[in-house]
Protein backbone atom coordinates (compact mmCIF):
# COMPACT_ATOMS: atom_id res chain seq x y z
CA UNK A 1 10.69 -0.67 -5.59
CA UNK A 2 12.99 2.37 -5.61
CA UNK A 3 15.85 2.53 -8.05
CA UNK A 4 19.16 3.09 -6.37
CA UNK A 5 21.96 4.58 -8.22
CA UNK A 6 25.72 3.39 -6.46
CA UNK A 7 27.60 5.55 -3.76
CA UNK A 8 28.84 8.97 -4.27
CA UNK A 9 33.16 8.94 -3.77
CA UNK A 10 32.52 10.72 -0.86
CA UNK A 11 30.59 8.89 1.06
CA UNK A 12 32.62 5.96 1.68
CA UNK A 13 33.72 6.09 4.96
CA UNK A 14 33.14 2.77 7.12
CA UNK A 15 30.34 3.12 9.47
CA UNK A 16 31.22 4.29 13.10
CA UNK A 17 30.84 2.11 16.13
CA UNK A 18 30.55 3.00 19.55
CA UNK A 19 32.95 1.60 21.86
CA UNK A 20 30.20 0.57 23.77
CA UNK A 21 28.41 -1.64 20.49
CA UNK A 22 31.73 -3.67 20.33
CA UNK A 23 31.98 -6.72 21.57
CA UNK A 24 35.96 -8.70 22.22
CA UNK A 25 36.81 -11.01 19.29
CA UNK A 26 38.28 -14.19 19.78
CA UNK A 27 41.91 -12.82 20.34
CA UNK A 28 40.47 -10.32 22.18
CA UNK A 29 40.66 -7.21 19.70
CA UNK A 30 37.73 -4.89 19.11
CA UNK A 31 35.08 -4.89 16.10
CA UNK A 32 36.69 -2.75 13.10
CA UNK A 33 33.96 -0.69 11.97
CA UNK A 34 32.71 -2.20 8.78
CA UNK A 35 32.23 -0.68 4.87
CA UNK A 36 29.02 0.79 4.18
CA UNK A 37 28.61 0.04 0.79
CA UNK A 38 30.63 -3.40 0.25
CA UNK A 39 30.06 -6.57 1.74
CA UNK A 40 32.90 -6.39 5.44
CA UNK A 41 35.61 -8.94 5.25
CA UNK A 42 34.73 -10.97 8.18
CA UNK A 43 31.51 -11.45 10.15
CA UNK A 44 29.92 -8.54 13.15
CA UNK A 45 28.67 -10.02 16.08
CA UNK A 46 25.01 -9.95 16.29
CA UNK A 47 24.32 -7.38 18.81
CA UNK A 48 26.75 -4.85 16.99
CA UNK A 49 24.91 -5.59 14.23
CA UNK A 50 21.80 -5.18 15.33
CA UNK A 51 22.78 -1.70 17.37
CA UNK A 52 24.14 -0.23 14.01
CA UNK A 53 20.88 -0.72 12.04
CA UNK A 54 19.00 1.05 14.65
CA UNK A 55 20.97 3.08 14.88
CA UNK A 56 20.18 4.10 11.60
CA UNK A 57 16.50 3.57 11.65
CA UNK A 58 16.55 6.39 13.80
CA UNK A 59 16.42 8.68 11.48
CA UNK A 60 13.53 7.49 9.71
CA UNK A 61 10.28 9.68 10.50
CA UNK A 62 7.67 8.29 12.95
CA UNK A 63 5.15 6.44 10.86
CA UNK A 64 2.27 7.27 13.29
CA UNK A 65 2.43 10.63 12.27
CA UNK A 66 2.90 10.32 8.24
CA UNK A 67 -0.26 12.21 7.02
CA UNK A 68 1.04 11.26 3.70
CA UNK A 69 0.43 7.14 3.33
CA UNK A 70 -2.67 5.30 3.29
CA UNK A 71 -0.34 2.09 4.34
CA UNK A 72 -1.51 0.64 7.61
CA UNK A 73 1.07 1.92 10.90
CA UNK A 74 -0.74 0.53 13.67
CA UNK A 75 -1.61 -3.44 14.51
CA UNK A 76 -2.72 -5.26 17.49
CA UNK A 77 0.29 -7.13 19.25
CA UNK A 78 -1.60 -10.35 18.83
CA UNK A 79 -1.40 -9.95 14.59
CA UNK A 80 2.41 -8.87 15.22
CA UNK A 81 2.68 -12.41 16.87
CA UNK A 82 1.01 -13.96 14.34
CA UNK A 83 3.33 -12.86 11.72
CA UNK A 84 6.42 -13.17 13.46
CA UNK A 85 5.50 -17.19 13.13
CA UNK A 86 4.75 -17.20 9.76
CA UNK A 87 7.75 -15.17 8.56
CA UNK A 88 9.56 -18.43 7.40
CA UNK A 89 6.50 -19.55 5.23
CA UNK A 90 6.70 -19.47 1.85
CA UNK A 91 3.00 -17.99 0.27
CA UNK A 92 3.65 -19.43 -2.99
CA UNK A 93 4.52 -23.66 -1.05
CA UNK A 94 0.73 -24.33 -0.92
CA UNK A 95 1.55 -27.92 -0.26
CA UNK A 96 4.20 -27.66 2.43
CA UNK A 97 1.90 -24.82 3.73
CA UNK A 98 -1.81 -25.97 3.17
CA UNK A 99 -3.39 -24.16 5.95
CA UNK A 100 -2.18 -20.51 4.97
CA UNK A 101 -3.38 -21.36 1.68
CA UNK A 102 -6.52 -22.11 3.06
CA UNK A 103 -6.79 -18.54 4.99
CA UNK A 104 -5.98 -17.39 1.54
CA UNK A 105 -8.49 -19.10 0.13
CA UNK A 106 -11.04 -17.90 2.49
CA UNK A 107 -9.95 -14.11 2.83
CA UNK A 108 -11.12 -14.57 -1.08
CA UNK A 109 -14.48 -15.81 -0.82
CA UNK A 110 -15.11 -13.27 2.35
CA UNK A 111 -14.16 -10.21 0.01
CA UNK A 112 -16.29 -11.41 -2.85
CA UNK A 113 -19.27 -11.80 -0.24
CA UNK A 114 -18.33 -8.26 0.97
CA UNK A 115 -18.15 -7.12 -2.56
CA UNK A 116 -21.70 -8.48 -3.47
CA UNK A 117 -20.31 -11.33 -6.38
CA UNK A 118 -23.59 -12.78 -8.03
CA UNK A 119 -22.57 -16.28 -6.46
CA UNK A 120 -19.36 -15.60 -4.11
CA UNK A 121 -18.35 -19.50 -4.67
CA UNK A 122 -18.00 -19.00 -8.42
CA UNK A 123 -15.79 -15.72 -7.76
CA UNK A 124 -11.74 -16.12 -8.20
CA UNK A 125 -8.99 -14.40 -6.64
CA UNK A 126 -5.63 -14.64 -5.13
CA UNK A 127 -3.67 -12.46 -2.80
CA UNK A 128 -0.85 -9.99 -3.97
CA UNK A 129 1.79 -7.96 -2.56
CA UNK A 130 -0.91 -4.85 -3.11
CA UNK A 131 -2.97 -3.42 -4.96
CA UNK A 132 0.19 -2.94 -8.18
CA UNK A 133 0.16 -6.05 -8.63
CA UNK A 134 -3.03 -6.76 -8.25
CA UNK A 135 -4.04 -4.10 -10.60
CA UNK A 136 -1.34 -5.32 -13.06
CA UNK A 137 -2.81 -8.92 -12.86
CA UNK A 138 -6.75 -7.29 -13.42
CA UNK A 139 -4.82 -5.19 -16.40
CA UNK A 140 -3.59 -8.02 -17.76
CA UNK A 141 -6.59 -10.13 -17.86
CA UNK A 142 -8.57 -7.16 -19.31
CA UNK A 143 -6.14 -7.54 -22.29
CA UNK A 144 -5.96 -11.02 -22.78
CA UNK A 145 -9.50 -10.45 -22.99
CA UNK A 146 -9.64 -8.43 -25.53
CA UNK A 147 -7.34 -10.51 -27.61
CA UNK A 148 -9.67 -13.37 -27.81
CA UNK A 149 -12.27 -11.02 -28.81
CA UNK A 150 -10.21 -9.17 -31.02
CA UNK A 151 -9.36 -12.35 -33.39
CA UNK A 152 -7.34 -11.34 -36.26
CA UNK A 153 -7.17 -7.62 -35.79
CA UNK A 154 -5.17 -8.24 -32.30
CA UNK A 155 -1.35 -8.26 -34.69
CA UNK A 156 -2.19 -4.89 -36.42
CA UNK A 157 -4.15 -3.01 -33.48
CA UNK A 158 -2.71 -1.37 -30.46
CA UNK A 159 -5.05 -1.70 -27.42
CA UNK A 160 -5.59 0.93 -25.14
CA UNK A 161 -7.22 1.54 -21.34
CA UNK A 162 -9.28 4.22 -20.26
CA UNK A 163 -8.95 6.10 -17.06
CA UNK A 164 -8.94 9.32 -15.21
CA UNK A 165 -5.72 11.34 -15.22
CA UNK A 166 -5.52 10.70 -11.19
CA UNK A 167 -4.98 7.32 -11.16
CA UNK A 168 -2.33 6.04 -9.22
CA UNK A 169 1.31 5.39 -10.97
CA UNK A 170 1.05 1.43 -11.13
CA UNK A 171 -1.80 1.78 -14.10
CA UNK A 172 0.81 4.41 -16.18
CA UNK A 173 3.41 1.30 -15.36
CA UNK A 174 0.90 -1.46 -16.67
CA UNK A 175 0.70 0.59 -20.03
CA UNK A 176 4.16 0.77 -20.24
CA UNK A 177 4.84 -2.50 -19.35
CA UNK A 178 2.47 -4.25 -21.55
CA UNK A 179 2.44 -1.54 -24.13
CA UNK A 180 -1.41 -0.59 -23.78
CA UNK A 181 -2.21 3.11 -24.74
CA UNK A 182 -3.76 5.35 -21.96
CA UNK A 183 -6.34 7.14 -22.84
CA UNK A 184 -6.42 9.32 -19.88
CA UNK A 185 -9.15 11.87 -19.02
CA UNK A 186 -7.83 15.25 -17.86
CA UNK A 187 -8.94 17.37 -14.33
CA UNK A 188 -11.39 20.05 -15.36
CA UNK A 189 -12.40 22.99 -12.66
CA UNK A 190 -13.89 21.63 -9.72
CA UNK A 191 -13.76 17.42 -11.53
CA UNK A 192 -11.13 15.81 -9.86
CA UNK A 193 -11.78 12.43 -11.26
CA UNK A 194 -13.33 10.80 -14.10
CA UNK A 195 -16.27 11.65 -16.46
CA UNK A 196 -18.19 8.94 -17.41
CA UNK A 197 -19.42 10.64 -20.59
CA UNK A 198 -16.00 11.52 -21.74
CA UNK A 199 -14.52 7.88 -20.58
CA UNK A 200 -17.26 6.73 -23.00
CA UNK A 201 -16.28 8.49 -25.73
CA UNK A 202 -12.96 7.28 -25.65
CA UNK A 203 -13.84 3.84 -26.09
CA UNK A 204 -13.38 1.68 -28.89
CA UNK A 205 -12.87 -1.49 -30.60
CA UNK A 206 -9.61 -1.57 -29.10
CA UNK A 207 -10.40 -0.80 -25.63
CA UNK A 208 -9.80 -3.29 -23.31
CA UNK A 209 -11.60 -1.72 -20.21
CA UNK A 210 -12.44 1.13 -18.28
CA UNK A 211 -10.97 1.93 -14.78
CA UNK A 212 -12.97 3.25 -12.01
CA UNK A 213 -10.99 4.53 -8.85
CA UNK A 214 -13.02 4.20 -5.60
CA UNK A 215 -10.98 6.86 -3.71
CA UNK A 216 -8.56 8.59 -5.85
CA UNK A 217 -5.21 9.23 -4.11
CA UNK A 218 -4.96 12.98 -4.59
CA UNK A 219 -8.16 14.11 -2.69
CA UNK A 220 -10.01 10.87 -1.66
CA UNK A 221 -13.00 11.20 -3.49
CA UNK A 222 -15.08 8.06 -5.04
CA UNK A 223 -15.37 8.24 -8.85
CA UNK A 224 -18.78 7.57 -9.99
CA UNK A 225 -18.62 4.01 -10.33
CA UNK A 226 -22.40 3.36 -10.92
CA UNK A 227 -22.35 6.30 -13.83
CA UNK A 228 -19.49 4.94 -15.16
CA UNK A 229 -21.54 2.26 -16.31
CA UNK A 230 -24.60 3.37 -17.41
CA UNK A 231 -22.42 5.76 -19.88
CA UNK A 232 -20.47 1.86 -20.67
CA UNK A 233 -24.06 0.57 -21.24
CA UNK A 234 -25.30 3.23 -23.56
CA UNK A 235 -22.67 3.19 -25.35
CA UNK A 236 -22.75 -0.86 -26.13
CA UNK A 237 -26.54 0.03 -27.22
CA UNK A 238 -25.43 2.24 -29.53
CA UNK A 239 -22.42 0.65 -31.12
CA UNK A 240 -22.35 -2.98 -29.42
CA UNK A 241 -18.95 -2.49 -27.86
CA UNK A 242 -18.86 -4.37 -24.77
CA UNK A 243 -16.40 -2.76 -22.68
CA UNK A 244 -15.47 -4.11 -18.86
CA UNK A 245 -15.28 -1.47 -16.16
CA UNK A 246 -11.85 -2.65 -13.37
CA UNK A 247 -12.70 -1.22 -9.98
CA UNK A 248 -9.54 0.16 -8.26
CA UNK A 249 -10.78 -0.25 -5.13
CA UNK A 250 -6.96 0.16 -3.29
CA UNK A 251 -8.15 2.31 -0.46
CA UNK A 252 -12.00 2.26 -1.02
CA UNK A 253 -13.35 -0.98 -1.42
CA UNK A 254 -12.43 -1.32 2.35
CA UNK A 255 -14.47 1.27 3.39
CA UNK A 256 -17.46 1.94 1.23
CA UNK A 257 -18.42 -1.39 1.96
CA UNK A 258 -18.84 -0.84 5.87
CA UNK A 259 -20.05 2.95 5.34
CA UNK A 260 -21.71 3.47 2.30
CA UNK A 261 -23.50 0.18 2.00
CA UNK A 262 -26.08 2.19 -0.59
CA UNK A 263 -23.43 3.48 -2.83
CA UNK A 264 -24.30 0.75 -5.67
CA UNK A 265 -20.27 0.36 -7.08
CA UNK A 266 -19.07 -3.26 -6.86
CA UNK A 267 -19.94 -6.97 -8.73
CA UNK A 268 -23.48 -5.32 -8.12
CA UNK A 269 -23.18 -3.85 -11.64
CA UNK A 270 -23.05 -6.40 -14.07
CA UNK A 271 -19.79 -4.23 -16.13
CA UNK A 272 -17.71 -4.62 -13.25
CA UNK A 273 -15.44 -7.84 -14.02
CA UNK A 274 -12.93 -7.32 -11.58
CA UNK A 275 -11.81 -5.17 -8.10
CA UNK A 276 -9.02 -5.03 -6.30
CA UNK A 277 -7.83 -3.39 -3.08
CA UNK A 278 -4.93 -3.04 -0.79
CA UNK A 279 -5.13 -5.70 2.60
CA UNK A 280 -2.60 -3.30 3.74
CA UNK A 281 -4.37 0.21 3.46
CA UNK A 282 -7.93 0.52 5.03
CA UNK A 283 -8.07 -3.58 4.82
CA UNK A 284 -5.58 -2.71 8.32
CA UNK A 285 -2.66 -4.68 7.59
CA UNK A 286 0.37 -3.80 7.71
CA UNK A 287 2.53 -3.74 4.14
CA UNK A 288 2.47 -5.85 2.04
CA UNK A 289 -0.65 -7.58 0.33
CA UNK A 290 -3.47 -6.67 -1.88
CA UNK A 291 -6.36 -8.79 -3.32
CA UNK A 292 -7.50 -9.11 -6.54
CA UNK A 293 -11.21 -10.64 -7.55
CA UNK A 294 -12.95 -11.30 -10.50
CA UNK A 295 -16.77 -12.14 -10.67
CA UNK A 296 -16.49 -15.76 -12.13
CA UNK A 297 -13.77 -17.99 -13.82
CA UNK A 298 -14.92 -16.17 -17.24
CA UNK A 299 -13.86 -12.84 -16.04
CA UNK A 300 -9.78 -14.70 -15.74
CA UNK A 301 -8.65 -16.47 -19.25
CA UNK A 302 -7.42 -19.80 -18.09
CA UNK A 303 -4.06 -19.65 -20.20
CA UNK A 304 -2.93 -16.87 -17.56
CA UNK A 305 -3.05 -19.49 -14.36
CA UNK A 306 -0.12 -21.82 -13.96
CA UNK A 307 0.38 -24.53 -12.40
CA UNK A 308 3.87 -26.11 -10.80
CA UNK A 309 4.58 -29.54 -9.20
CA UNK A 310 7.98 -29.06 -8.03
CA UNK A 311 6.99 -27.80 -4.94
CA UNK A 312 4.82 -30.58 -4.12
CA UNK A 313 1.13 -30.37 -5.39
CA UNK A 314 -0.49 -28.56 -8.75
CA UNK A 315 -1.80 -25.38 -6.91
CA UNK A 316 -2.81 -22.57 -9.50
CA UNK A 317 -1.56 -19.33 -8.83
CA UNK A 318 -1.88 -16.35 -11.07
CA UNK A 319 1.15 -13.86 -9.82
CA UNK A 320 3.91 -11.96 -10.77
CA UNK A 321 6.25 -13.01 -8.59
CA UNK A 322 6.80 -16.40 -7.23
CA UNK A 323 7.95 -16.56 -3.34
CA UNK A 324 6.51 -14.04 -1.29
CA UNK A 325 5.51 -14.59 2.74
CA UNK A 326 2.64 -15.90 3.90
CA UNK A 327 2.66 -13.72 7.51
CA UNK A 328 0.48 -10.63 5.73
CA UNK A 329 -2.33 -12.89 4.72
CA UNK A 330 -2.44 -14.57 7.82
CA UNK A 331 -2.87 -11.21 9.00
CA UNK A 332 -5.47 -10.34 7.04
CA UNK A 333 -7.20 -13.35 8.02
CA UNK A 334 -6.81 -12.82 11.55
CA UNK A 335 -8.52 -8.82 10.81
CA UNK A 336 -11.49 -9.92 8.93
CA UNK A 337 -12.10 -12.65 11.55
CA UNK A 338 -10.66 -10.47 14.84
CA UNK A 339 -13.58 -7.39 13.83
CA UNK A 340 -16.18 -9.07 11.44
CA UNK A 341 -18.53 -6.55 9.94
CA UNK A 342 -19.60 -4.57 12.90
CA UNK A 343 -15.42 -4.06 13.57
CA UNK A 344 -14.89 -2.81 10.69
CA UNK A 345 -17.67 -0.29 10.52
CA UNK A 346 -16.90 1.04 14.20
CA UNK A 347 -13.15 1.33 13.13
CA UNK A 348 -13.37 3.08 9.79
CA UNK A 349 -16.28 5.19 11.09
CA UNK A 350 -13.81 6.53 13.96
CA UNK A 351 -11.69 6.82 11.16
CA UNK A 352 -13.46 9.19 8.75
CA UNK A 353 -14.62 11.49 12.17
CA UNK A 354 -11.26 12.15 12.86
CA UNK A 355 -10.85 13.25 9.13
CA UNK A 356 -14.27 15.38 8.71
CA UNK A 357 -13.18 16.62 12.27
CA UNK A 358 -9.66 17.38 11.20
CA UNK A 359 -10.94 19.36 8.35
CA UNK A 360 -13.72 21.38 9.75
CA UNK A 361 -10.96 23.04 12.23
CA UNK A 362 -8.61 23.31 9.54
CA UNK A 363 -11.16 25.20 7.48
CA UNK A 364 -12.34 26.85 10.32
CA UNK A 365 -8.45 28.54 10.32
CA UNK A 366 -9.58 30.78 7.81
CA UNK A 367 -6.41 30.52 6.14
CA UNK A 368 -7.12 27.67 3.67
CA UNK A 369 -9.94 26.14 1.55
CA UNK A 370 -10.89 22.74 1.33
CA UNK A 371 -11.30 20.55 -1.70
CA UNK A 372 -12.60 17.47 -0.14
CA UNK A 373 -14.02 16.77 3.63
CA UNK A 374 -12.90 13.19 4.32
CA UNK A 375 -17.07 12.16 3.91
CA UNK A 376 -15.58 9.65 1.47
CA UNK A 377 -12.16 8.03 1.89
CA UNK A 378 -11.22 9.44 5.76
CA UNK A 379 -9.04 11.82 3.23
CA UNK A 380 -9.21 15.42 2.65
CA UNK A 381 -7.66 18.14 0.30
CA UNK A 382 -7.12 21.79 1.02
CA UNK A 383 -5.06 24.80 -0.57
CA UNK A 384 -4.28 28.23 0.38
CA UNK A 385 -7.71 30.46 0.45
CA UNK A 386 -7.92 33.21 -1.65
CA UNK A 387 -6.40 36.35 -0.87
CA UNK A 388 -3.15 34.51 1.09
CA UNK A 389 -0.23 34.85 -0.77
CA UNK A 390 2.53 35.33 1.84
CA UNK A 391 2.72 31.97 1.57
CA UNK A 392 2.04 28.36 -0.32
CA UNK A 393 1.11 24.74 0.66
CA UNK A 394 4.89 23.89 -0.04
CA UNK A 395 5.88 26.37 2.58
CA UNK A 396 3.13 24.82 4.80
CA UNK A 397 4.57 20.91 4.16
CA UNK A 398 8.07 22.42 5.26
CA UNK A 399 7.19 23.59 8.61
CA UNK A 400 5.05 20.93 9.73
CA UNK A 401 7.81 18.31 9.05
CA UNK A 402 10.01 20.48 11.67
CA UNK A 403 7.25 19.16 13.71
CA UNK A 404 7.21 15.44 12.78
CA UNK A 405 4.10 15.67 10.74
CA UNK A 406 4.34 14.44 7.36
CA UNK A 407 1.94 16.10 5.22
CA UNK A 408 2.66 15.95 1.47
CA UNK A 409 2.18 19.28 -0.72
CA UNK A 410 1.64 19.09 -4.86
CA UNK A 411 0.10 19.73 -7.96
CA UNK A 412 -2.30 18.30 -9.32
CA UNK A 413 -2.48 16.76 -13.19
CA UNK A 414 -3.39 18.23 -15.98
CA UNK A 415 -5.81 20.22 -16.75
CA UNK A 416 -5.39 21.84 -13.14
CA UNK A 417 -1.34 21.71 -12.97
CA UNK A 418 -2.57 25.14 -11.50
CA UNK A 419 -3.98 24.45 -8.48
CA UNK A 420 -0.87 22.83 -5.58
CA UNK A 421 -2.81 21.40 -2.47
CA UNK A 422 -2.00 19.86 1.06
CA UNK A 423 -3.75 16.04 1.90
CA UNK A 424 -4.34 14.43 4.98
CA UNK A 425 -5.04 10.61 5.25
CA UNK A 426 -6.33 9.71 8.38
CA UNK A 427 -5.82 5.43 9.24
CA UNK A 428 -6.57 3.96 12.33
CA UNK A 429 -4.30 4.88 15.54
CA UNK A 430 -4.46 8.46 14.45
CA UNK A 431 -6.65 9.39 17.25
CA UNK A 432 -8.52 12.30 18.41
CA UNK A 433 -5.51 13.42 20.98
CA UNK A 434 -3.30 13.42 17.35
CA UNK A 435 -5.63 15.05 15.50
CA UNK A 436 -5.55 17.85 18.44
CA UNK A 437 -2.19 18.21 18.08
CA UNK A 438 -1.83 18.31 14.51
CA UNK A 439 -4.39 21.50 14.32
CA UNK A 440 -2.38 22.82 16.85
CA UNK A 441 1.05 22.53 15.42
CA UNK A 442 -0.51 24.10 12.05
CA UNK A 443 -2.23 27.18 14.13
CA UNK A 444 1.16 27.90 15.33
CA UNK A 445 2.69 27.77 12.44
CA UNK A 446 0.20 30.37 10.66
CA UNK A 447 1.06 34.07 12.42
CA UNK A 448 4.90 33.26 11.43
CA UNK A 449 3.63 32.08 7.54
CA UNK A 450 1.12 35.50 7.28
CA UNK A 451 4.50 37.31 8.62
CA UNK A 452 6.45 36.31 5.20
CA UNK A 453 6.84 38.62 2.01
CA UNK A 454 5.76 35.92 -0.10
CA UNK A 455 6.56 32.00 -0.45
CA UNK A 456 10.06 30.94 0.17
CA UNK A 457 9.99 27.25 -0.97
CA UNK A 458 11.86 27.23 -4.20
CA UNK A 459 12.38 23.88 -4.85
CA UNK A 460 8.42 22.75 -4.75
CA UNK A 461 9.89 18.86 -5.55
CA UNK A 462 12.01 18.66 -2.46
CA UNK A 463 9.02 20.41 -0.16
CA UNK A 464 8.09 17.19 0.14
CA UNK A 465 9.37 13.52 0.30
CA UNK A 466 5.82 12.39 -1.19
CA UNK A 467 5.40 12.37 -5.21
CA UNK A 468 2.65 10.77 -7.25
């Protein structure tokens, strides 16, 4: 969640109301226009309520054509139905609610068959409000792990997790959280990702996993999962350290699943303990939920499940939060069951042809250089080619959002703080017809950008609304 800071002095004028948004009180007087930022002294009637927030909403950019979220934008009617009568049901009330827990329970055993568990009935999981949480609950269970391994050294020794320096924000929150060290892995020239060599290396007694991102948010490429490892399993040969490998799997483990069904990078490899992914990204839900599996009950310590009765029942649930609506599981449910395997192939195919499409035109431009193609995630990365320096990818972000398109500009981590790129993530509803009329709207743009002495975005951070 954001953190909001209170009202500026001067912005506390009440909210305006059209004459036509008011409706006659009982004495026959019209609605005063009420506060913005305190609660109004008296009740609004519903449709001037209701008029005012729109109102407002207006002013939000269209969500169809934000290049800059992997979060799902587009659902059937039928799931928007489905949702709308489950709104009211509370996620965590298994017992007043036993039949969403059920679709719960089933969306879990379907994603550990997906994900290739040795024996998909001895695989646990639970649903989350994404892949944060989820990733906080896997984090967690890593170290608890390690704490019952580490015996006596645990009160004297700091653990630590290793990743690439592109992993997304919620694993520098779990460290900070639960005061694990990251041991992060730094960009070199063309590596965007991980090394599996130099994860290894990093490892020690006090390690309490590895993470492996299967499609890293800043250019949508798959880390090498299957390296990762081997270099894990060479290492335990030498030394005997043991080390689990988490799969972030937020936007990835959604689609390699249905499109690269050789890519060997799930409960296949006998390191990986746990995966999670986002129901709401490529699993084509709309926000929020996220999954998170572990290969068998030994993968989860026990003391990290709790169970309550004053609901009615003794469910175990394994969250950070306690109430949370049941509607986006439901709708994942109705997904996995509305397009079954084939579905989902045909959909996230369509998907990743608009983005290699998308990026063969915008390449074709002449104007920019790609990092990625969209062959993995349906994501690509490009930057200014060389030679162009009129202008930047910040000046490029700016004028396509005078367009509607939001396509975020920035720089990457260290050790390439150098290099600033543009990404496109394509989801399904972005179609063809939108993809023509993105390239479009950027091949406009370009004889006005070559026409500039030089870049005129000077503050890069506001370029964009979109920050890692």
């Amino acid at each position: 969640m954001a953190l909001h800071e209170g009202p500026e002095k001067s912005d506390e004028r009440p909210l305006s109301v059209n004459p036509f948004y008011g409706e006659a009180d009982p004495v026959g007087g019209m609605v005063e226009a009420p506060p913005k930022h305190r609660l109004p002294d008296g009740p609004t009637p519903p449709s001037t309520a209701y008029q005012l927030v729109h109102d407002e909403l207006m002013l939000d950019g269209n969500s169809r054509l934000n290049l800059a979220t992997f979060v799902t934008t587009w659902m059937e009617p039928q799931a928007g139905v489905l949702m709308a009568e489950c709104r009211d049901k509370n996620m965590i009330d298994k017992d007043e609610y036993p039949r969403t827990a059920e679709l719960e329970r089933r969306c879990v055993a379907m994603l550990a068959d997906l994900w290739n568990a040795p024996d998909p009935s001895a695989a646990v999981g639970c649903s989350t409000t994404g892949s944060s949480e989820a990733c906080m609950l896997a984090g967690m269970a890593m170290k608890r792990r390690w704490a019952q391994r580490a015996g006596d050294r645990y009160p004297g020794a700091r653990p630590n997790l290793v990743m690439g320096v592109n992993v997304q924000v919620c694993w520098d929150k779990f460290c900070n959280f639960w005061e694990v060290e990251a041991r992060l892995i730094p960009m070199e020239g063309d590596r965007f990702h991980l090394d599996p060599q130099a994860a290894a290396e990093l490892c020690d007694e006090n390690t309490i996993g590895v993470v492996g991102i299967l499609g890293s948010t800043f250019d949508g490429s798959y880390e090498p999962i299957a390296d990762l490892c081997a270099a894990l399993d060479a290492l335990q040969e030498r030394t005997g350290l043991d080390i689990p490998v988490h799969v972030d799997g937020a936007s990835g483990a959604m689609i390699a699943p249905f499109l690269d069904e050789d890519l060997v990078w799930d409960f296949r490899l006998a390191r990986v303990t746990s995966i999670n992914t986002s129901g709401h990204k490529y699993g084509l839900v709309y926000p929020g939920v996220g999954w998170a599996l572990w290969r068998d009950k030994e993968a989860l310590p026990e003391e990290l499940v709790f169970r309550v009765n004053y609901l009615g029942g003794d469910m175990p649930t394994f969250a950070l939060n306690f109430s949370r609506p049941g509607a986006q599981v439901v709708a994942q449910y109705y997904t996995l069951l509305r397009l079954g395997r084939a579905g989902f192939r045909a959909v996230q195919q369509t998907t990743r042809d608009v983005a290699r499409g998308i990026a063969d035109r915008v390449e074709a431009l002449g104007d920019f250089r790609l990092l990625t193609r969209g062959d993995e995630l349906p994501v690509f990365a490009f930057t200014t080619a060389p030679g162009v320096d009129s202008y930047d990818v910040f000046d490029v972000s700016r004028r396509l959002r005078e367009s509607g398109w939001l396509v975020p500009a920035y720089t990457f981590p260290p050790n390439r703080e150098d290099l600033s790129v543009l990404r496109v993530v394509c989801r399904n509803g972005f179609s063809e017809d939108l993809a023509d009329m993105f390239v479009e709207d950027l091949s406009r743009l370009l004889p006005e950008l070559r026409s500039q002495s030089g870049p005129r975005t000077r503050d890069k951070g506001a370029a964009t609304g979109f920050h890692h």
